[in-house]
N, C-alpha and C. Protein backbone atom coordinates (compact mmCIF):
# COMPACT_ATOMS: atom_id res chain seq x y z
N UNK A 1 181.50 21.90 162.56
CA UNK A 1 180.52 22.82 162.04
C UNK A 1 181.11 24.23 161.90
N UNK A 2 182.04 24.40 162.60
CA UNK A 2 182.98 26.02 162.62
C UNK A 2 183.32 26.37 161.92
N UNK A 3 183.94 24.85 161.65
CA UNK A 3 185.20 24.98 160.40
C UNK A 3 184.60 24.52 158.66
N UNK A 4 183.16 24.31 158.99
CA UNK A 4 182.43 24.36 157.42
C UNK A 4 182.09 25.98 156.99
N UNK A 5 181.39 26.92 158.28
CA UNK A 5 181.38 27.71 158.58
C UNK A 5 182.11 29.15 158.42
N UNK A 6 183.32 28.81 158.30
CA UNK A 6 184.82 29.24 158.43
C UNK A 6 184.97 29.39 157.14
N UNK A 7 184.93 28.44 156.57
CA UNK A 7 185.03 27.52 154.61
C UNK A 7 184.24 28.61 154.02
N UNK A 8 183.17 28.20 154.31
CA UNK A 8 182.27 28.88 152.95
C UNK A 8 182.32 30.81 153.41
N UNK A 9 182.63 31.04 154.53
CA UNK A 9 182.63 32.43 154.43
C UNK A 9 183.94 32.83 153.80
N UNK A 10 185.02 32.48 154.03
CA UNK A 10 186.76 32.52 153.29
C UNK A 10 186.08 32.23 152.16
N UNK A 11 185.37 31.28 151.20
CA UNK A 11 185.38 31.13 150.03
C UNK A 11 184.25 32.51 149.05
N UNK A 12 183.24 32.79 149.97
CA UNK A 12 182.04 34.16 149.70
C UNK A 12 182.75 35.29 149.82
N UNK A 13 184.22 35.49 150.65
CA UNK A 13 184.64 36.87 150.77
C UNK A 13 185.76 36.59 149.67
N UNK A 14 186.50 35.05 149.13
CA UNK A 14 187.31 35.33 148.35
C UNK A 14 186.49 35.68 146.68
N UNK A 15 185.55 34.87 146.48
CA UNK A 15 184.91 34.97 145.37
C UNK A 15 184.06 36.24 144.62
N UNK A 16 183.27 37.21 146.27
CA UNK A 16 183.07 38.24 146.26
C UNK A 16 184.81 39.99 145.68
N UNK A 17 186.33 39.19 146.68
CA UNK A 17 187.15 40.24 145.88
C UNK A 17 186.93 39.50 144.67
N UNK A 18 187.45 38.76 144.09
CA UNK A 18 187.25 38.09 142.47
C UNK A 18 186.83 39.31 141.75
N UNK A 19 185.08 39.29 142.18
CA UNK A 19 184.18 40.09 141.26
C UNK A 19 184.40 41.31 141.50
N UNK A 20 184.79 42.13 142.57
CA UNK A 20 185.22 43.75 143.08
C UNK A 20 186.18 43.90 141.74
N UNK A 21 187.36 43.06 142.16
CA UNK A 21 188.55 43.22 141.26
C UNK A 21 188.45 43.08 139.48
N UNK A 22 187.81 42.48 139.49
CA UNK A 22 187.16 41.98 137.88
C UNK A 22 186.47 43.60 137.55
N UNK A 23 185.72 43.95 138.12
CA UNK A 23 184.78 44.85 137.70
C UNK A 23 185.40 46.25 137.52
N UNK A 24 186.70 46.46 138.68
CA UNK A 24 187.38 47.13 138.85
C UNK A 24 188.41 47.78 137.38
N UNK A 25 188.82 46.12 136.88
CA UNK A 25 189.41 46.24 135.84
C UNK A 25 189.36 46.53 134.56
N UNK A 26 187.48 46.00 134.93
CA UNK A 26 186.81 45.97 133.30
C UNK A 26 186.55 48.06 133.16
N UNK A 27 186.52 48.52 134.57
CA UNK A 27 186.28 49.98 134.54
C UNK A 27 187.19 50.70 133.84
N UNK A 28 188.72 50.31 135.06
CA UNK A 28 189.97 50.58 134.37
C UNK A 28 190.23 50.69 132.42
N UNK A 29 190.03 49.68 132.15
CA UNK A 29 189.97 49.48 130.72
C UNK A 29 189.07 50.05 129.70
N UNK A 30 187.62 50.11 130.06
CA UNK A 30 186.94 50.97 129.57
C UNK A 30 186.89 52.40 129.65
N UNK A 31 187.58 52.99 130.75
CA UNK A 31 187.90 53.93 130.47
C UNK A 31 189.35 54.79 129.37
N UNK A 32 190.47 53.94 130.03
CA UNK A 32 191.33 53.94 129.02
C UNK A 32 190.91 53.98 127.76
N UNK A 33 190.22 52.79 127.03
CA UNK A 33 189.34 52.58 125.96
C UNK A 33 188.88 53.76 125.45
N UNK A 34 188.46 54.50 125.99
CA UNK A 34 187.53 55.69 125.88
C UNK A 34 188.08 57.12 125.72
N UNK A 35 188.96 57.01 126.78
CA UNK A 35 190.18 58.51 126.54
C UNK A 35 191.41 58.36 125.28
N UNK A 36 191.67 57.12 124.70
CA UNK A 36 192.41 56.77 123.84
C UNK A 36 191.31 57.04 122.48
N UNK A 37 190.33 56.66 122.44
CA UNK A 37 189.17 56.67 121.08
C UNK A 37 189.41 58.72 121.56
N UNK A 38 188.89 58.65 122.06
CA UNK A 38 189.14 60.20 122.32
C UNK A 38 190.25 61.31 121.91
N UNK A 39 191.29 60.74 122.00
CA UNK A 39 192.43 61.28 121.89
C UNK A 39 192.61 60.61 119.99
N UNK A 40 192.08 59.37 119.80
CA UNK A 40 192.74 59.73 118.17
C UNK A 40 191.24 60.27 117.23
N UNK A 41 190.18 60.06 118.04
CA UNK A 41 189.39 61.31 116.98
C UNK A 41 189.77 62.80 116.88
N UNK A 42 190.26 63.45 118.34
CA UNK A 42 190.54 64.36 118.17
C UNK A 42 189.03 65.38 118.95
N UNK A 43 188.40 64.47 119.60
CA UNK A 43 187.53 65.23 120.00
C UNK A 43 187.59 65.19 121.69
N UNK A 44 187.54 66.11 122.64
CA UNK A 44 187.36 66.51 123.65
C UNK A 44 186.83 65.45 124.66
N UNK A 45 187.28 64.65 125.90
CA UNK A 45 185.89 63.88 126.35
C UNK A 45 185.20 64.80 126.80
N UNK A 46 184.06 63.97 127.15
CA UNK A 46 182.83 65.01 127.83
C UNK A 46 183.09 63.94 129.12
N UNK A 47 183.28 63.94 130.19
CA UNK A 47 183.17 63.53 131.58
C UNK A 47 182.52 64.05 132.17
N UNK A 48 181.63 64.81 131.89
CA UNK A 48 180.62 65.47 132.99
C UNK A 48 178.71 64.58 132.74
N UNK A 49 178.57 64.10 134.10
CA UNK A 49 177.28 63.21 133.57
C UNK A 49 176.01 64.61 134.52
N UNK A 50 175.01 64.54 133.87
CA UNK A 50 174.00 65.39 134.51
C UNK A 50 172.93 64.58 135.67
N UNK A 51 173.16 65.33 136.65
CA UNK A 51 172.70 64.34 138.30
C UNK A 51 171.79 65.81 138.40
N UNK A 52 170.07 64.78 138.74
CA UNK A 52 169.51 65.21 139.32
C UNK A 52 169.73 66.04 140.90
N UNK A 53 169.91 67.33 140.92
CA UNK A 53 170.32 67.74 142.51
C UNK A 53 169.13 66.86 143.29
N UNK A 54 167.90 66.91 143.16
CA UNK A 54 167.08 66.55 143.99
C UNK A 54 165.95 65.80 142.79
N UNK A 55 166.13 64.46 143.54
CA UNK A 55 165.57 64.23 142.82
C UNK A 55 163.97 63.24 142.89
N UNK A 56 163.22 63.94 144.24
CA UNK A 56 162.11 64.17 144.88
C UNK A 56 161.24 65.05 144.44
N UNK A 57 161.88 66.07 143.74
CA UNK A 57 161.13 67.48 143.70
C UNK A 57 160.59 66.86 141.71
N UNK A 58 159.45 67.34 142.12
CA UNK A 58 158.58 67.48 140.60
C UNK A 58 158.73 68.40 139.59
N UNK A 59 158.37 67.92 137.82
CA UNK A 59 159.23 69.11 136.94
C UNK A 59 158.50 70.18 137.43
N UNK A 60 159.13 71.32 136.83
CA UNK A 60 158.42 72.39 137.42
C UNK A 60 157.56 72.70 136.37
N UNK A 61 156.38 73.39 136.18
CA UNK A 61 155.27 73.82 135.40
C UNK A 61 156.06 74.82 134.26
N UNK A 62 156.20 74.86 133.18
CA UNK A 62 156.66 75.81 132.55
C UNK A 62 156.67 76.90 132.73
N UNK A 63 157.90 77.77 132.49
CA UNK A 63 157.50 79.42 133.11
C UNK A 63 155.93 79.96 132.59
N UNK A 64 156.28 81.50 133.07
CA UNK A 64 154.79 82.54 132.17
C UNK A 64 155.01 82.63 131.03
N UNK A 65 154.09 83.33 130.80
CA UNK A 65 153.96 83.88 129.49
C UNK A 65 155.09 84.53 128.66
N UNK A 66 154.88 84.88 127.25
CA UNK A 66 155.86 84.65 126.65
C UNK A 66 155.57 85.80 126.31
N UNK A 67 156.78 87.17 126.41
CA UNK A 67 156.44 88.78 125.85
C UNK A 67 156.90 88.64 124.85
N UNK A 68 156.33 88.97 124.06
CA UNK A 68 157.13 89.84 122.84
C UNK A 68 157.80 91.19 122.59
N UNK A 69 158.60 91.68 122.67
CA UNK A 69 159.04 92.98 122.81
C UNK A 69 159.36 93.39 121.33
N UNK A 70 158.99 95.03 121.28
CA UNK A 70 158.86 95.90 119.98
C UNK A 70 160.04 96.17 120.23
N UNK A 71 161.51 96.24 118.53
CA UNK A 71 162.48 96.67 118.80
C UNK A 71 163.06 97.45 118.22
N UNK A 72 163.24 99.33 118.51
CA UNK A 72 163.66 100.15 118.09
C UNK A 72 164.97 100.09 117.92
N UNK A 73 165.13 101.18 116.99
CA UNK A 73 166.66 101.37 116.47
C UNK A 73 167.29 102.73 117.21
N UNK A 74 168.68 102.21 117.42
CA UNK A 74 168.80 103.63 118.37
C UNK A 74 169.87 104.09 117.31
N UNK A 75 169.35 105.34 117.37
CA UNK A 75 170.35 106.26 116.21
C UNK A 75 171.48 107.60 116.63
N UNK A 76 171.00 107.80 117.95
CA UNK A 76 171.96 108.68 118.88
C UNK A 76 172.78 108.18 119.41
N UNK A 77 173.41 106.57 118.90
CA UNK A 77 174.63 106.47 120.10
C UNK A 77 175.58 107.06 120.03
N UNK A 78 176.08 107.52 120.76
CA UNK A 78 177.69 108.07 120.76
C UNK A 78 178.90 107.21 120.52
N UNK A 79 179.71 107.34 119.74
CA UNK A 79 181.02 106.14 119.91
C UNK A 79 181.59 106.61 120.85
N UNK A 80 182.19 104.95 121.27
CA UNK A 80 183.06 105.31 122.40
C UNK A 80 184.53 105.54 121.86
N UNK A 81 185.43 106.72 122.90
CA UNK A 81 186.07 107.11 122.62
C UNK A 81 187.34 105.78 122.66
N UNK A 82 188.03 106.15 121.50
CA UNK A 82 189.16 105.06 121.47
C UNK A 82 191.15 105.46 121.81
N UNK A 83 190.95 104.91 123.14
CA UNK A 83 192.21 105.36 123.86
C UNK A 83 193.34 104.73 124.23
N UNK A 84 194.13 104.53 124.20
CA UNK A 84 195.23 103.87 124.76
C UNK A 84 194.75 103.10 126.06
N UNK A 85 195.21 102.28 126.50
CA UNK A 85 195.03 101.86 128.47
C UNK A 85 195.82 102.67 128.84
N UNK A 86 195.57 102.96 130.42
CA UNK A 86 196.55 103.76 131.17
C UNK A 86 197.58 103.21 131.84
N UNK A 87 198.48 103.70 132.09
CA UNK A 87 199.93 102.90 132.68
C UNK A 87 199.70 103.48 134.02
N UNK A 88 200.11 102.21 134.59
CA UNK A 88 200.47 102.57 136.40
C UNK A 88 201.54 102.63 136.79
């Protein structure tokens, strides 16, 4: 009974790496896949995925109200003076 015991757990931990390693590879490859499509479009990857910091907390209610602000023209600016940098 030990040694049936023995069997099927050696065979659940070998069959379980199998699928680690399989999945491992299919990652491997899809990523390659992905930085290569990347590299002959010519476009940038994006590797950054957006993670909820917390993600318990409820949306928040939209801000206030919305000002409108009146916008004058300013006609007294002074230019700024145009100088060399200074040497140290």
């Amino acid at each position: 009974m030990n040694l049936v015991r023995f069997l099927i757990r050696l065979l659940l931990i070998a069959l379980g790496a199998v699928v680690g390693l399989g999945l491992f590879l299919f990652a491997v490859v899809a990523f390659v896949g992905f930085l290569l499509f990347s590299l002959l479009t010519g476009r940038k990857p994006n590797l950054q995925f957006r993670v909820n910091k917390n993600p318990w907390a409820g949306r928040s209610a939209p801000g206030g109200d919305v000002v409108d602000v009146e916008a004058r023209e300013v006609s007294d600016a002074a230019p700024l003076p145009l100088q060399p940098p200074e040497r140290r």
